[in-house]
Protein backbone atom coordinates (compact mmCIF):
# COMPACT_ATOMS: atom_id res chain seq x y z
CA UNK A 1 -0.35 63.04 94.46
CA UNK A 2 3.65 63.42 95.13
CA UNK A 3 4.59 63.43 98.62
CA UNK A 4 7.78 63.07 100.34
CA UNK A 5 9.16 59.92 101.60
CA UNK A 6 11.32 58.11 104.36
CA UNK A 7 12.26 54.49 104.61
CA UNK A 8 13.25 53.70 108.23
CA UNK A 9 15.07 50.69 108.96
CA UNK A 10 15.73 49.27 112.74
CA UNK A 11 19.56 50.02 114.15
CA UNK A 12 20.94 49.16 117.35
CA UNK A 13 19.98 50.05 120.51
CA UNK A 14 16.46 50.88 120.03
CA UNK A 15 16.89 53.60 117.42
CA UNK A 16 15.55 53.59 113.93
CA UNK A 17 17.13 55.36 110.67
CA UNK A 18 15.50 56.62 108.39
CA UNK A 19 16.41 57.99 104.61
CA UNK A 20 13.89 60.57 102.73
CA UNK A 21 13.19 61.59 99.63
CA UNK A 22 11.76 64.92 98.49
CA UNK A 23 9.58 66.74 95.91
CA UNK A 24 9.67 70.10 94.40
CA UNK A 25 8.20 72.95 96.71
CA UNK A 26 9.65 71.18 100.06
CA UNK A 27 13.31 71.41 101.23
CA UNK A 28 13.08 68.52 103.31
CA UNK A 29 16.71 69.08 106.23
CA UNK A 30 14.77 72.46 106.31
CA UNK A 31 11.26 70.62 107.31
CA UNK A 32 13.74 68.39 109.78
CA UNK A 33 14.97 71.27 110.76
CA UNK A 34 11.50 72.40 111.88
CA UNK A 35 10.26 69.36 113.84
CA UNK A 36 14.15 69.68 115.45
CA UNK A 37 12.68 73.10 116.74
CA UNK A 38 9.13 72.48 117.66
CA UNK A 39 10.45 69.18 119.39
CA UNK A 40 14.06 69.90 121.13
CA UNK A 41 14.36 66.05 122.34
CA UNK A 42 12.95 63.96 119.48
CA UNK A 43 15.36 63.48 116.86
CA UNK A 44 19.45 61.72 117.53
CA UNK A 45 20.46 63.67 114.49
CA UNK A 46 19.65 64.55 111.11
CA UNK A 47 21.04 66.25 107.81
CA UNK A 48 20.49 66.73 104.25
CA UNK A 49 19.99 68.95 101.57
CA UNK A 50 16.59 70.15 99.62
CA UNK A 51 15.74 67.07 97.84
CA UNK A 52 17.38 64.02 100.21
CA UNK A 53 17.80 64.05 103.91
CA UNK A 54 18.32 61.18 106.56
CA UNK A 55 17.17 60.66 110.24
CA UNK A 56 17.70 59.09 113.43
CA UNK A 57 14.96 58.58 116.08
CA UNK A 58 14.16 56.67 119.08
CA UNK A 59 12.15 53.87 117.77
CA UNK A 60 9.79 54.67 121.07
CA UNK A 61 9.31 57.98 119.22
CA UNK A 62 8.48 56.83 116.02
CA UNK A 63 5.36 58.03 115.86
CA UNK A 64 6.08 61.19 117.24
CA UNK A 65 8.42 62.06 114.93
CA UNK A 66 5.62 60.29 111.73
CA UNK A 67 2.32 62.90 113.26
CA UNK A 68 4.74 66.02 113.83
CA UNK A 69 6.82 65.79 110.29
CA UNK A 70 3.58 65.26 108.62
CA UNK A 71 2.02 68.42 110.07
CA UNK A 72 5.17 70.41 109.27
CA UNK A 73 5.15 69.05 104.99
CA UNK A 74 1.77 69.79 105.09
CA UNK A 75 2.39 73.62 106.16
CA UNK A 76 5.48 73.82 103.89
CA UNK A 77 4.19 71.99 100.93
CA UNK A 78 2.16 74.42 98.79
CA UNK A 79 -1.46 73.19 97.99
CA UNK A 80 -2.43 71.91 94.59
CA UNK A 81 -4.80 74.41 92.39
């Protein structure tokens, strides 16, 4: 099954970046854009376009970020029929 992906990678002072890749049917800086909104305080920054976008989080909020992006591709990405 294709999903989107990030690879995060430690940077300094307790932050974590993170690069993603996307599939058809999910503009992923728009699905960042989304946890930005339902979450004011949990990303540094992000940008992107439809199929590539990168991240920066609190490594504290890792998982945060991990449950709430998750529930926001799985809204956005259309199920298979």
């Amino acid at each position: 099954m294709h999903r989107p992906v990030f690879a995060f990678a430690p940077g300094e002072g307790g932050i974590i970046k993170g690069s993603g890749r996307s599939i058809p049917g999910l503009h992923l800086r728009d699905a960042l854009d989304l946890v930005a909104k339902r979450a004011p305080d949990l990303l540094v920054r992000f940008g992107g376009h439809a199929m590539a976008a990168g991240v920066t989080v609190n490594a504290e909020n890792f998982e945060k970020f991990r449950e709430l992006f998750t529930q926001v591709a799985g809204e956005l990405i259309a199920p298979l029929i």
